[in-house]
N, C-alpha and C. Protein backbone atom coordinates (compact mmCIF):
# COMPACT_ATOMS: atom_id res chain seq x y z
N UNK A 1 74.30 -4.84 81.11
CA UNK A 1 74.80 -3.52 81.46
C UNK A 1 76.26 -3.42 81.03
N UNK A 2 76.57 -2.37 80.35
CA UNK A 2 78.22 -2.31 80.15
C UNK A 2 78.48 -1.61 80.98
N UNK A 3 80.26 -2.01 81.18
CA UNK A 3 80.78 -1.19 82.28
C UNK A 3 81.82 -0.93 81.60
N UNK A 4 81.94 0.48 82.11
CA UNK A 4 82.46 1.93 81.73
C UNK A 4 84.19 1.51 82.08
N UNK A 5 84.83 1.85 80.58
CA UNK A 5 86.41 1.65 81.05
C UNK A 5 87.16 3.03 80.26
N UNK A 6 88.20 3.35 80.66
CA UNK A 6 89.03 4.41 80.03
C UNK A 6 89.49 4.05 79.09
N UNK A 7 90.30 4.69 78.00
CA UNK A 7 91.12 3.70 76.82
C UNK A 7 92.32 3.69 77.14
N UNK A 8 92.57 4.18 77.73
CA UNK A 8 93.98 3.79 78.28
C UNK A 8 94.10 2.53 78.81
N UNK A 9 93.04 2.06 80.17
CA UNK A 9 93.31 0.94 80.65
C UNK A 9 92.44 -0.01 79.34
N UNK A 10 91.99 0.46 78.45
CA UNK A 10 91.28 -0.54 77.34
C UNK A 10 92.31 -0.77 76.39
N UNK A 11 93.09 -0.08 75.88
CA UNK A 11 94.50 -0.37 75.23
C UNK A 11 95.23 -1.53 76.29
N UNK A 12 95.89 -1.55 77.32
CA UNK A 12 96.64 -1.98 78.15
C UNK A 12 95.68 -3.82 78.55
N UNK A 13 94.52 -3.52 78.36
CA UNK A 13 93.68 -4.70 79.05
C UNK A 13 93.01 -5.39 77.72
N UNK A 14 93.39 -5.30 76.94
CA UNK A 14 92.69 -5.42 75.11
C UNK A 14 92.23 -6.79 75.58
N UNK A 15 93.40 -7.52 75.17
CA UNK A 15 93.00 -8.97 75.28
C UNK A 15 92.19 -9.97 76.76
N UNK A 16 92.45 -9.37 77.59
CA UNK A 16 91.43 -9.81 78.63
C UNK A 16 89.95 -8.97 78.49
N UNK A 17 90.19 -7.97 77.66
CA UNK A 17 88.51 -7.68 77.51
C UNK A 17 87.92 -8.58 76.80
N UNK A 18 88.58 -8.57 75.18
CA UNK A 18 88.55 -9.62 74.49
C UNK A 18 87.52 -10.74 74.76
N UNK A 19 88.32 -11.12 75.48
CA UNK A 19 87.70 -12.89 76.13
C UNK A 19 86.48 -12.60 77.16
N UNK A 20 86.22 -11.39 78.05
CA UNK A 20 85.53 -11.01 78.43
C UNK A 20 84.32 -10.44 77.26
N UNK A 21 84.20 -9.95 76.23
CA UNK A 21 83.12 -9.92 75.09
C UNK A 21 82.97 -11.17 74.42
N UNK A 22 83.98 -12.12 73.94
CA UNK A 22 83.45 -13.47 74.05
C UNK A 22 82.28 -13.75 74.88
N UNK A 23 82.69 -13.54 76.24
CA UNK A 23 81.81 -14.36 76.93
C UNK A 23 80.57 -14.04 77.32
N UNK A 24 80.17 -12.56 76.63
CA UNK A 24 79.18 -11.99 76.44
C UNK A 24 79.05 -10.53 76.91
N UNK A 25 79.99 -10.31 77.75
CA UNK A 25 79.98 -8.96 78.60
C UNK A 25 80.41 -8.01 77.50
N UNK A 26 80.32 -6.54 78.16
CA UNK A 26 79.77 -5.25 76.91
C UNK A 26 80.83 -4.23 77.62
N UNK A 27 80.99 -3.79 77.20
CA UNK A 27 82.14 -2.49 77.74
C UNK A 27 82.02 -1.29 77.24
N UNK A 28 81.91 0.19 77.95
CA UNK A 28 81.76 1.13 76.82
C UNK A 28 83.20 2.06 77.33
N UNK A 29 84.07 2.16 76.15
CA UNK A 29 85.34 2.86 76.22
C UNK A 29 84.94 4.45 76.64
N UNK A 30 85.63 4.86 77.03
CA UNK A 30 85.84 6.42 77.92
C UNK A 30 87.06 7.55 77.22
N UNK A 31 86.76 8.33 76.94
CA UNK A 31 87.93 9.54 76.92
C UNK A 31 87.79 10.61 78.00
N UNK A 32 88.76 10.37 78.47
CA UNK A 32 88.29 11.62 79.84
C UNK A 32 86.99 11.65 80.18
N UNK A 33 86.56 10.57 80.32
CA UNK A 33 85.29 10.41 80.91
C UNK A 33 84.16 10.28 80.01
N UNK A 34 84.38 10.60 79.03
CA UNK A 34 83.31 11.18 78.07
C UNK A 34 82.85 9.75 77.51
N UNK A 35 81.92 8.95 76.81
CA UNK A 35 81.81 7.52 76.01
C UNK A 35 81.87 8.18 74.47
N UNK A 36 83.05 7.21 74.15
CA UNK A 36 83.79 7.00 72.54
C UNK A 36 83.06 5.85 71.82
N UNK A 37 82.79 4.65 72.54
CA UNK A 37 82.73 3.24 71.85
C UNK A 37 82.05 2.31 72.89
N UNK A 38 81.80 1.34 72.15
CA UNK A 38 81.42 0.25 72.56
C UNK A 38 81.63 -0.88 72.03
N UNK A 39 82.21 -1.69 72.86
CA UNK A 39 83.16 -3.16 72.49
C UNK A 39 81.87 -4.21 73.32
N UNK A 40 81.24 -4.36 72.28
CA UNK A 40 80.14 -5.43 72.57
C UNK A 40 80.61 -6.94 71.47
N UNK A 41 80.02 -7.70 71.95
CA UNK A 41 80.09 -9.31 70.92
C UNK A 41 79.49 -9.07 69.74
N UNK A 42 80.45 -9.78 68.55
CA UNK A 42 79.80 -9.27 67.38
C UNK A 42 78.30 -10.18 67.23
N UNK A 43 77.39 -9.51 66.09
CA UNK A 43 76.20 -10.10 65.60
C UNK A 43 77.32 -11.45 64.99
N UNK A 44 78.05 -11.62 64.63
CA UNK A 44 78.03 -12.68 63.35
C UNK A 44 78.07 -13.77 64.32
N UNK A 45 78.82 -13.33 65.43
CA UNK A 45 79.12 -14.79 66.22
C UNK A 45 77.76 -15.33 67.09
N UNK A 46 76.86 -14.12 67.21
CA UNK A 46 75.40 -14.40 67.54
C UNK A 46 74.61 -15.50 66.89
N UNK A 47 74.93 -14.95 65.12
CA UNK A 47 74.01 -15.59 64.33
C UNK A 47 74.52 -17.46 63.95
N UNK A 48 76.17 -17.36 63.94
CA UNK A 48 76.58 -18.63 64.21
C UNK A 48 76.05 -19.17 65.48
N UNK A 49 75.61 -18.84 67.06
CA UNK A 49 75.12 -19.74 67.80
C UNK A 49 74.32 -19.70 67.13
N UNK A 50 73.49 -19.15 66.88
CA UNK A 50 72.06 -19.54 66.49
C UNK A 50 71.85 -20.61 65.67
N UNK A 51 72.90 -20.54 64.44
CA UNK A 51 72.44 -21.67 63.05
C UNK A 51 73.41 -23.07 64.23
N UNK A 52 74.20 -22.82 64.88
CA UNK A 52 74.53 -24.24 65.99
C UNK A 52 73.51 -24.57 66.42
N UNK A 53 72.52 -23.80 67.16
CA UNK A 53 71.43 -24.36 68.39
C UNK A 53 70.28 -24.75 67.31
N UNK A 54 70.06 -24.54 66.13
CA UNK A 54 69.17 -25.05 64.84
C UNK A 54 69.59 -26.45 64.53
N UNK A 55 70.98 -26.38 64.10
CA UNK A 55 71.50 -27.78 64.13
C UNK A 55 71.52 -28.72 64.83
N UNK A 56 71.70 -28.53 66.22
CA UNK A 56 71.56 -29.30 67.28
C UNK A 56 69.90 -29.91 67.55
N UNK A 57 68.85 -28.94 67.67
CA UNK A 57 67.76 -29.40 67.49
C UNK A 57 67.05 -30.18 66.50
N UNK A 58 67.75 -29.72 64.93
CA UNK A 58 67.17 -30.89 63.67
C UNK A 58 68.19 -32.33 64.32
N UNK A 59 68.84 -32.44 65.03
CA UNK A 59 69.80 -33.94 65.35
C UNK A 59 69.03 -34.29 66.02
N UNK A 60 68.50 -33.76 67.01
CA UNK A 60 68.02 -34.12 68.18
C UNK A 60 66.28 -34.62 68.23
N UNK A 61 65.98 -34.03 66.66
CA UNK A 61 64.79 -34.30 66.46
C UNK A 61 64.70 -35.65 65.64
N UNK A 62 66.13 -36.14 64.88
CA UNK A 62 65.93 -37.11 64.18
C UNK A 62 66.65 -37.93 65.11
N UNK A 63 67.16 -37.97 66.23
CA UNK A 63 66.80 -39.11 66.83
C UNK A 63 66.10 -39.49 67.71
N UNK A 64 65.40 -38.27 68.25
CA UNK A 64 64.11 -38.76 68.85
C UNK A 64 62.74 -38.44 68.25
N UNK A 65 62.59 -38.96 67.55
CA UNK A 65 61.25 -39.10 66.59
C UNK A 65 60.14 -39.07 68.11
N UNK A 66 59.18 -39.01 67.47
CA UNK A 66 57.29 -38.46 68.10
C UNK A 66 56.86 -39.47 67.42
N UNK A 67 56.27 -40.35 67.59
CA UNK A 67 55.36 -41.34 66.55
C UNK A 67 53.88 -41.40 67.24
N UNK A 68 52.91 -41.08 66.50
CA UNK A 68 51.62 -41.04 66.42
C UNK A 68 50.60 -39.89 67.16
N UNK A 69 51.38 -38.85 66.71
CA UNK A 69 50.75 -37.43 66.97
C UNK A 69 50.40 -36.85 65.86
N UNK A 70 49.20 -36.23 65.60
CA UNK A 70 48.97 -35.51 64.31
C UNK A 70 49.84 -33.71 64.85
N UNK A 71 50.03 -33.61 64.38
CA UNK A 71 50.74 -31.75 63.89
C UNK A 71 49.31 -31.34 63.71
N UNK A 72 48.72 -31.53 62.71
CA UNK A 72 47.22 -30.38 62.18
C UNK A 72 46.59 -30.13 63.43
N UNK A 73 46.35 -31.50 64.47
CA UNK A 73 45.36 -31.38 65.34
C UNK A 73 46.13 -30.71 66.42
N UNK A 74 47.57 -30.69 66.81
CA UNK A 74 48.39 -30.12 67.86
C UNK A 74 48.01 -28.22 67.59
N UNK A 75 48.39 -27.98 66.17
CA UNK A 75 47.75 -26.57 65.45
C UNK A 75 46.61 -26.06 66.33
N UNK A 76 45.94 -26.91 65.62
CA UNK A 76 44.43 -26.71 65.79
C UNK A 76 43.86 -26.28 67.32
N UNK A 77 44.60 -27.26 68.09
CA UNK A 77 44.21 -26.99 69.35
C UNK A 77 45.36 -25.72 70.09
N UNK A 78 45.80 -25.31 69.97
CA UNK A 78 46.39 -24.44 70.19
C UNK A 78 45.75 -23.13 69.43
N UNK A 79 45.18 -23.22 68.32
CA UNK A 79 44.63 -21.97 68.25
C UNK A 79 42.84 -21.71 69.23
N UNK A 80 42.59 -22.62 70.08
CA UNK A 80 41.44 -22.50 70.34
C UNK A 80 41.71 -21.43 71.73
């Protein structure tokens, strides 16, 4: 849910919003009440966790190997 700020106090509070959209929270700027904008987290920094939490799992898969499971038959049984 974003929560509704004026731009006045969004000018004055920039950088503590800032760190507040870092941390995932959404804000939608106000003109006399009216909604102008929205200061949400960018996609790019989305798509960087993402290719992190990819990376982390190919590590995590080469050092903990599975030894003596077939894949075809794991498939297989899952489509039944």
């Amino acid at each position: 849910m974003k929560t509704k700020i004026g731009s006045y106090e969004a000018k004055t509070r920039l950088p503590e919003l800032l760190r507040q959209v870092k941390a995932g929270k959404s804000f939608t700027i106000t003109n006399r009440g009216q909604p102008v904008a929205d200061l949400v987290p960018s996609k790019a920094k989305s798509r960087e966790d993402r290719v992190a939490a990819v990376e982390r799992l190919k590590a995590f898969m080469l050092t903990n190997r599975v030894y003596g499971v077939n894949i075809k038959e794991l498939i297989e049984e899952g489509r039944d």
